[in-house]
N, C-alpha and C. Protein backbone atom coordinates (compact mmCIF):
# COMPACT_ATOMS: atom_id res chain seq x y z
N UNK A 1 109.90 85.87 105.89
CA UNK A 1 111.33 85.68 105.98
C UNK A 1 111.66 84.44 106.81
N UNK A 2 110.89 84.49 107.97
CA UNK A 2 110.90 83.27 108.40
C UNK A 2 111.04 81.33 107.77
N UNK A 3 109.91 81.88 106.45
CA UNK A 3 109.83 80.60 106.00
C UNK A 3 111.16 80.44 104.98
N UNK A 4 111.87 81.40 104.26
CA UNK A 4 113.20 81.49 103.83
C UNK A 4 114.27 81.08 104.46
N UNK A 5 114.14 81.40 105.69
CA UNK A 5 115.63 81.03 106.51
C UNK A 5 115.22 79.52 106.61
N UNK A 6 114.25 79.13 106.84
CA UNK A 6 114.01 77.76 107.53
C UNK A 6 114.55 76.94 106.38
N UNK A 7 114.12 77.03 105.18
CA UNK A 7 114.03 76.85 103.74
C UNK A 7 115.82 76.81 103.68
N UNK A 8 116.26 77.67 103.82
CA UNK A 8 117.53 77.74 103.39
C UNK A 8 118.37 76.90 104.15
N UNK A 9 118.68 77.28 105.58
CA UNK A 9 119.32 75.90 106.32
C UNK A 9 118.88 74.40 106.03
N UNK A 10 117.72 74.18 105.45
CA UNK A 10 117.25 73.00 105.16
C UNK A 10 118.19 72.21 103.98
N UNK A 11 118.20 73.87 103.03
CA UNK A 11 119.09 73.14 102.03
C UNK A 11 120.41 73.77 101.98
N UNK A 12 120.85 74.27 102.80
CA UNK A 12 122.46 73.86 103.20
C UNK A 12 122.99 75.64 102.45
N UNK A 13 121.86 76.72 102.51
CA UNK A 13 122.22 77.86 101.82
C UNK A 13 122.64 78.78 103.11
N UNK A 14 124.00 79.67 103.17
CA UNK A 14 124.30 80.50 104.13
C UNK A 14 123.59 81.44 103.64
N UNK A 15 123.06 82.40 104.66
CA UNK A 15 122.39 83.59 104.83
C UNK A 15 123.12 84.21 105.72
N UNK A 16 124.29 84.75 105.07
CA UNK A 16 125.15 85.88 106.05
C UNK A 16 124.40 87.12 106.44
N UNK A 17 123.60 87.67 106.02
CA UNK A 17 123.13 88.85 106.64
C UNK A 17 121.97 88.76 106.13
N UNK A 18 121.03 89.75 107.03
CA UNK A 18 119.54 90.13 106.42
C UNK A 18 119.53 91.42 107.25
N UNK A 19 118.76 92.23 106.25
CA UNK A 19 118.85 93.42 106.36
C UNK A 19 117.29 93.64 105.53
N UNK A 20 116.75 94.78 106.29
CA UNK A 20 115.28 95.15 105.65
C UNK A 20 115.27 96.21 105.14
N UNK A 21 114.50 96.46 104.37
CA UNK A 21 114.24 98.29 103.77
C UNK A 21 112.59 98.60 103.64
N UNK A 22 111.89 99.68 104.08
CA UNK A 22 111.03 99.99 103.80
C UNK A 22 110.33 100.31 102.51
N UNK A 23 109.09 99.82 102.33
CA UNK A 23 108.37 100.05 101.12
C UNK A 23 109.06 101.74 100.47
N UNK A 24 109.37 101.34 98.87
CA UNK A 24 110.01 102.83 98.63
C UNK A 24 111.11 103.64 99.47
N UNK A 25 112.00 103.30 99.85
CA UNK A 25 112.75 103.84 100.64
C UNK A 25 113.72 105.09 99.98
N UNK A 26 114.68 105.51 100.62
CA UNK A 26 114.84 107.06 100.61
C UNK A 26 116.05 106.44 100.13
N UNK A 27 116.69 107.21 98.72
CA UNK A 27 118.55 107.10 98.07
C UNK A 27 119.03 106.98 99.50
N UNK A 28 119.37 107.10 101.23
CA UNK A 28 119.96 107.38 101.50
C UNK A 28 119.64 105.94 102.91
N UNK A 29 118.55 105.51 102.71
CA UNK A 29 118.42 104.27 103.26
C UNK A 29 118.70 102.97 102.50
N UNK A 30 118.79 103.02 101.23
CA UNK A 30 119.26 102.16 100.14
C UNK A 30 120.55 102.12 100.35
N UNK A 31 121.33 103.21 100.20
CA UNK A 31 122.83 103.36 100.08
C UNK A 31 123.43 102.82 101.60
N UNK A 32 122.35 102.69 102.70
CA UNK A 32 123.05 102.05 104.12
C UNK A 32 123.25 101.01 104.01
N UNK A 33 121.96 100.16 103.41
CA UNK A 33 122.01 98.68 103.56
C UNK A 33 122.78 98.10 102.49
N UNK A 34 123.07 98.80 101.30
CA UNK A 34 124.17 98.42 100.43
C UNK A 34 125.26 98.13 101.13
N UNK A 35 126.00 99.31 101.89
CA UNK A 35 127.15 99.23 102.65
C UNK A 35 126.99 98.57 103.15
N UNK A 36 125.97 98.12 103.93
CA UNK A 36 126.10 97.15 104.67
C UNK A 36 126.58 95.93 104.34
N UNK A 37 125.91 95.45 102.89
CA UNK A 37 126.60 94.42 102.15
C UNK A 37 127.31 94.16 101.09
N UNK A 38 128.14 95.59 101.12
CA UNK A 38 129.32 95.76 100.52
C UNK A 38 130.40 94.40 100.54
N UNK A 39 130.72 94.35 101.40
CA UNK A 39 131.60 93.47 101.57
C UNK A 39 131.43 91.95 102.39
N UNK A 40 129.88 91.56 101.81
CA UNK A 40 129.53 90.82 102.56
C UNK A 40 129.31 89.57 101.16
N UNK A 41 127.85 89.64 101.38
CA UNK A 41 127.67 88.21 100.22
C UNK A 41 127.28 89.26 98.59
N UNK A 42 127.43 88.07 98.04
CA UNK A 42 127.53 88.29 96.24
C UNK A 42 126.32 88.31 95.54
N UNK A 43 125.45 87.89 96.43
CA UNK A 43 123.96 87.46 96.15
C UNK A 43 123.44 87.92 97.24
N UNK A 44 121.69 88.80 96.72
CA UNK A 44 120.82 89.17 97.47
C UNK A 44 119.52 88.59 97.25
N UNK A 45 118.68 88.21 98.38
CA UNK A 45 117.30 87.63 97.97
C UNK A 45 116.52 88.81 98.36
N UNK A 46 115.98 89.25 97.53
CA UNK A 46 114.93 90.78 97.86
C UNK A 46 113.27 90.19 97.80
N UNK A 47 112.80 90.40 98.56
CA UNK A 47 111.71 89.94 98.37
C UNK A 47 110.59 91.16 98.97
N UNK A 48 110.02 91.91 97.55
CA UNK A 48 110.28 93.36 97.84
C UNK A 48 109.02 93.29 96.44
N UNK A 49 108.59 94.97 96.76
CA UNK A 49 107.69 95.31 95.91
C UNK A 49 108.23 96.14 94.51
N UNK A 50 107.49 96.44 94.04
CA UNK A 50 108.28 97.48 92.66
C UNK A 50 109.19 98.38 93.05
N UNK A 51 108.60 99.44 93.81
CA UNK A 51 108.91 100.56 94.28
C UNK A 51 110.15 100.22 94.72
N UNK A 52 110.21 99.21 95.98
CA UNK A 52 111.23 98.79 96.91
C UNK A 52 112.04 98.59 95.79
N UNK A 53 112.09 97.64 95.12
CA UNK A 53 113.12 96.27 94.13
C UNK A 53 113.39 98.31 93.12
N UNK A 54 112.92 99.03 92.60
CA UNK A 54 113.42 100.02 92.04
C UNK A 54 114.47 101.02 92.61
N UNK A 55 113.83 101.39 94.09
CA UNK A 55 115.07 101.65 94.54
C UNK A 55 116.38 100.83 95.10
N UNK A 56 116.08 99.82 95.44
CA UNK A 56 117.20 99.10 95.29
C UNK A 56 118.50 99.01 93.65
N UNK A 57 117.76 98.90 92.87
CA UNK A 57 118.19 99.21 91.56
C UNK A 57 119.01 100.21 91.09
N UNK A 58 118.49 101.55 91.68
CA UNK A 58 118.68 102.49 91.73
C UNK A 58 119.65 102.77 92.68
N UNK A 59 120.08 102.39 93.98
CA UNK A 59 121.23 102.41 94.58
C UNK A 59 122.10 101.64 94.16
N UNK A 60 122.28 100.66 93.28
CA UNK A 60 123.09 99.68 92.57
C UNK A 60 123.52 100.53 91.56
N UNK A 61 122.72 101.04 91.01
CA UNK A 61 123.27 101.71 89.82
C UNK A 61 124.12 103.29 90.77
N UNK A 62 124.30 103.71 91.49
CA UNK A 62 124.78 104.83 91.97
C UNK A 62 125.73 104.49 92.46
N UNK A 63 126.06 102.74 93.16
CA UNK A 63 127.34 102.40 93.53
C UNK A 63 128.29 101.84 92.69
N UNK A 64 127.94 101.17 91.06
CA UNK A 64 128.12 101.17 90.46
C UNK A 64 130.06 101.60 89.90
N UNK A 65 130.64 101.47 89.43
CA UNK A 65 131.13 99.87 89.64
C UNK A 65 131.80 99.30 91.01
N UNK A 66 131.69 100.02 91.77
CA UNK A 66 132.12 99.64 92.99
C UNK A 66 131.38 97.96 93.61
N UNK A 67 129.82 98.27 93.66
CA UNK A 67 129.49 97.02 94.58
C UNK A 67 128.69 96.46 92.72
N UNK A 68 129.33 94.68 93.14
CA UNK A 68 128.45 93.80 92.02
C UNK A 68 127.44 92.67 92.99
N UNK A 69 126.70 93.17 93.56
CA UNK A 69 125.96 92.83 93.93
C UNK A 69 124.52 91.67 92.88
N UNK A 70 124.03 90.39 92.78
CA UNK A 70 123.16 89.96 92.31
C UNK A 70 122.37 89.59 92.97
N UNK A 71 121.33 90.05 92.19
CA UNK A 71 119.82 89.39 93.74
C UNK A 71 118.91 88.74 92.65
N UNK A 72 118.09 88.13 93.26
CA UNK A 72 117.28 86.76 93.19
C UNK A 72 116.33 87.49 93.73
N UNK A 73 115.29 87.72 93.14
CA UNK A 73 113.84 88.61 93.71
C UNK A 73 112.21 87.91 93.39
N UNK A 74 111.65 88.56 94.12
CA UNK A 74 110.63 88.03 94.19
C UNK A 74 109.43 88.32 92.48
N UNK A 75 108.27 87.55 92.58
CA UNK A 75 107.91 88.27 91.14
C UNK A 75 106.98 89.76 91.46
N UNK A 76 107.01 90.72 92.68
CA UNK A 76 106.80 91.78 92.79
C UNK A 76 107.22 93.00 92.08
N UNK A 77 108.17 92.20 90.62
CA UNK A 77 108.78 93.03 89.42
C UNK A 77 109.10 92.60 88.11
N UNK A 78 108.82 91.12 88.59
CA UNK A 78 109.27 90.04 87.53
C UNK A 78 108.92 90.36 86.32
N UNK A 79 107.90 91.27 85.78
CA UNK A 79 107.40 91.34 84.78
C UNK A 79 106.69 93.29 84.86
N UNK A 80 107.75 93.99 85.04
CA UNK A 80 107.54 95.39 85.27
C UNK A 80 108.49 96.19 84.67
N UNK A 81 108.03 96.25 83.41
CA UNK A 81 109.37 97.24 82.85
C UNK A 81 109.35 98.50 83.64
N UNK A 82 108.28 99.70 84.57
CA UNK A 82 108.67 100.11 84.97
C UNK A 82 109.85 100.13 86.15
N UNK A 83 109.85 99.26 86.64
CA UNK A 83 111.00 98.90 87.89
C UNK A 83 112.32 99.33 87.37
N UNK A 84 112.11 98.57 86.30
CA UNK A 84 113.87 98.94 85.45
C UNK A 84 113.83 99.70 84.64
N UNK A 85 113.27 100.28 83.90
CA UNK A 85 113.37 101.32 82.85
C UNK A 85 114.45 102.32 83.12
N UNK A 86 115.41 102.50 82.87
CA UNK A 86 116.44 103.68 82.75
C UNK A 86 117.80 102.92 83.90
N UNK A 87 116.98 101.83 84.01
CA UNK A 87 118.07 101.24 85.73
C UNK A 87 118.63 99.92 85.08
N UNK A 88 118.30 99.39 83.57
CA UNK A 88 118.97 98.14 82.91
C UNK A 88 119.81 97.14 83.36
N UNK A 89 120.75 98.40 83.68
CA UNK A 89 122.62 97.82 83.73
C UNK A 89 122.51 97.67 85.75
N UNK A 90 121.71 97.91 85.76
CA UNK A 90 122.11 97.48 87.36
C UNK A 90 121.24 96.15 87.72
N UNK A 91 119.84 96.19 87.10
CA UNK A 91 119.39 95.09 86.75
C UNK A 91 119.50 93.83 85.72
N UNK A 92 120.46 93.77 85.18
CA UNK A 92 121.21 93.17 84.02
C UNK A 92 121.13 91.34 85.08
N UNK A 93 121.21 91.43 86.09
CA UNK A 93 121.97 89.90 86.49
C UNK A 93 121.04 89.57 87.27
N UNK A 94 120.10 90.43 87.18
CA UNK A 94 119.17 89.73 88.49
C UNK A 94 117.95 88.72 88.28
N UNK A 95 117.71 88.09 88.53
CA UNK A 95 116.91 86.49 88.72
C UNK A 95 115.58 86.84 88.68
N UNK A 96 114.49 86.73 88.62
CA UNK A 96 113.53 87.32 89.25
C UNK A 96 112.49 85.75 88.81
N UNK A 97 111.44 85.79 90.27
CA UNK A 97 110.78 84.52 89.98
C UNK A 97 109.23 84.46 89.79
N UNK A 98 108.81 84.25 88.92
CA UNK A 98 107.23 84.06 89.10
C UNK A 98 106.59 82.96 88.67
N UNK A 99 105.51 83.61 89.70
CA UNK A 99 104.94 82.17 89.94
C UNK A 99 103.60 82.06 88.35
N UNK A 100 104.02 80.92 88.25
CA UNK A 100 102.78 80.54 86.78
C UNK A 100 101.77 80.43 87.41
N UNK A 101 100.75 81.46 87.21
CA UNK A 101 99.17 81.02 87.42
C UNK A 101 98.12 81.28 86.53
N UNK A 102 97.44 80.21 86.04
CA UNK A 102 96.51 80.33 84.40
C UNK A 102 95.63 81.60 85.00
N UNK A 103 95.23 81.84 83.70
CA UNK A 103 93.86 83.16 84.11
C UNK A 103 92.62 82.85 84.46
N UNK A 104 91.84 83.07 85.42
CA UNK A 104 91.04 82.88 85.70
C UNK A 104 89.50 83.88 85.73
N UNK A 105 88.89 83.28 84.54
CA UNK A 105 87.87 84.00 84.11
C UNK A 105 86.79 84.16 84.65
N UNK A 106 86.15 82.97 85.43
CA UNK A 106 84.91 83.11 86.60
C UNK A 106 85.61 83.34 87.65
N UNK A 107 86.46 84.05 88.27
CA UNK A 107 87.39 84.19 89.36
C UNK A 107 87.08 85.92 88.56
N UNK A 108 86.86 86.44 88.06
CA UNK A 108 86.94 87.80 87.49
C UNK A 108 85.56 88.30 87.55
N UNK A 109 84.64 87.43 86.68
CA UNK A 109 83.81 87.36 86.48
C UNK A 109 82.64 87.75 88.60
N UNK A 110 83.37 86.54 88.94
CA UNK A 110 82.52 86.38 90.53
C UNK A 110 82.88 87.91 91.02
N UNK A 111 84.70 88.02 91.40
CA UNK A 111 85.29 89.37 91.95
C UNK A 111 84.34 90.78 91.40
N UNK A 112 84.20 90.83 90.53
CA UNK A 112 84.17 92.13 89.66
C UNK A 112 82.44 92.33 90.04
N UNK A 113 81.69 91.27 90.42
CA UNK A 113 80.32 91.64 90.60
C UNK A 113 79.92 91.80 92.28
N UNK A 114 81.13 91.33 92.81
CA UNK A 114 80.78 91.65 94.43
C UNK A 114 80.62 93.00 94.44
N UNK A 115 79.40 93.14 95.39
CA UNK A 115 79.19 94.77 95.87
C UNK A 115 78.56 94.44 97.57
N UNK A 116 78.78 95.76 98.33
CA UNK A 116 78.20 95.48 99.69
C UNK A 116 77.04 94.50 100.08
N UNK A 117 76.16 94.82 99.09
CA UNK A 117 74.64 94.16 99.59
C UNK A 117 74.49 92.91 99.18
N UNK A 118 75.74 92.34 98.01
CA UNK A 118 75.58 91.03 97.62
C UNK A 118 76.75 89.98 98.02
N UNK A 119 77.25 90.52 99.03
CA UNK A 119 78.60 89.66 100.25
C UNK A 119 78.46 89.26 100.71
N UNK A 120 77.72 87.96 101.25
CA UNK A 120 77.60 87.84 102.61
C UNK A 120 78.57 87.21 103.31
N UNK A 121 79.79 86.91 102.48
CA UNK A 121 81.09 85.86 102.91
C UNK A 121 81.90 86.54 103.58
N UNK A 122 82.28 87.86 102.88
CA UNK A 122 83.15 88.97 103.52
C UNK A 122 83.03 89.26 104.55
N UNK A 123 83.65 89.72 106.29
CA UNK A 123 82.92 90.24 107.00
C UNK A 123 83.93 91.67 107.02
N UNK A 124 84.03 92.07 106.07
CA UNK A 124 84.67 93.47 105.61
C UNK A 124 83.50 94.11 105.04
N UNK A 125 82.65 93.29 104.32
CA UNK A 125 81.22 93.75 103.89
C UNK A 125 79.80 94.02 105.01
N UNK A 126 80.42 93.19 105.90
CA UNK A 126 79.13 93.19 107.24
C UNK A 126 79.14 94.53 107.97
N UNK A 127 78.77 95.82 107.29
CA UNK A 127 78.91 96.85 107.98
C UNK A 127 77.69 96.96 109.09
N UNK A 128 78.71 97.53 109.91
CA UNK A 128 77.45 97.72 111.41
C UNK A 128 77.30 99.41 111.52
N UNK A 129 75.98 99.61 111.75
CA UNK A 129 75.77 100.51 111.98
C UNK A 129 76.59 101.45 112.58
N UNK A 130 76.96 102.97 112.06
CA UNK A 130 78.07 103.75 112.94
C UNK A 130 77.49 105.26 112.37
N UNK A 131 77.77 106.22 113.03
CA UNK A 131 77.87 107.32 112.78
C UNK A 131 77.68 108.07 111.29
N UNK A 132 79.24 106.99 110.70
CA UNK A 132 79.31 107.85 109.29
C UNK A 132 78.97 106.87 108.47
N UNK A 133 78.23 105.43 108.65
CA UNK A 133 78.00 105.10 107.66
C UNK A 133 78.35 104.49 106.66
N UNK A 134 77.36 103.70 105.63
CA UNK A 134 78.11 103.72 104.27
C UNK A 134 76.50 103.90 103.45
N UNK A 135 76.85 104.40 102.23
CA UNK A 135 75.99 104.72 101.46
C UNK A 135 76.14 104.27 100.29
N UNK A 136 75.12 103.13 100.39
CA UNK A 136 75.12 102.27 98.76
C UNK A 136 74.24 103.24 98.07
N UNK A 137 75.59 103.75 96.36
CA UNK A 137 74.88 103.90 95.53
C UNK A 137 75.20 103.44 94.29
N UNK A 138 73.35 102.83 93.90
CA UNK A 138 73.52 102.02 92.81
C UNK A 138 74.34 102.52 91.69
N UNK A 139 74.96 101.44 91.02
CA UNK A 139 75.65 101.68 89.30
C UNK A 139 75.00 100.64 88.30
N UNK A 140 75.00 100.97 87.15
CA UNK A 140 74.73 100.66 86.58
C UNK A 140 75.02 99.19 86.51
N UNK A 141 75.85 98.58 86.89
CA UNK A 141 76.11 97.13 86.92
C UNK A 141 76.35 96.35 88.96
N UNK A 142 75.52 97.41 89.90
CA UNK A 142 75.12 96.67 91.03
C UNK A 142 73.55 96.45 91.13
């Protein structure tokens, strides 16, 4: 968020309020921070996961026609029909941004064959001796 605000005064964008919500939050923590910007700005930048950006959606659609709220979101939905499925009309105006990145096949290829004993880059893989352990067992493709 930090690098947003900086970003935004740079280019001359007001950020009247910011307000946070927890991963998945509860109809009844959604419906606060709405009020909150009920009567505030016209545009929201959510920069938020499925879950989150769904319930947000989902309190839009419950305040409905009262608050017209539009947000500008991150691509943590950009491409998730679950997020919106049944929530359309509340998501109807909203922006959503992603980022283009080609596919990467030896990037799949490398990922998909890491296993404990063949890491040595990771030090999430450098297990040290403890109590409980870890117990490599082979599969058919380690």
């Amino acid at each position: 968020m930090a690098a947003f605000r900086e970003e935004a005064a740079r280019g001359g964008v007001c950020v009247a309020r910011e307000v946070a919500l927890r991963a998945a939050p509860a109809p009844r923590d959604v419906d606060a921070v709405l009020a909150r910007l009920a009567e505030g700005p016209r545009v929201a930048v959510c920069w938020c996961e499925g879950r989150t950006a769904r319930a947000l959606l989902a309190g839009l659609a419950r305040a409905r026609p009262a608050q017209s709220l539009r947000l500008v979101a991150s691509d943590g939905w950009a491409d998730r029909r679950d997020v919106v499925d049944g929530l359309e009309r509340a998501a109807q105006h909203a922006l959503t941004l992603r980022i283009r990145s080609p596919y990467l096949s030896d990037f799949d290829r490398h990922y998909l064959a890491l296993r404990p004993h063949n890491n040595s880059k990771n030090p999430w893989f450098q297990v040290t001796p403890s109590p409980c352990g870890l117990q490599i067992i082979p599969t058919a493709k380690s």
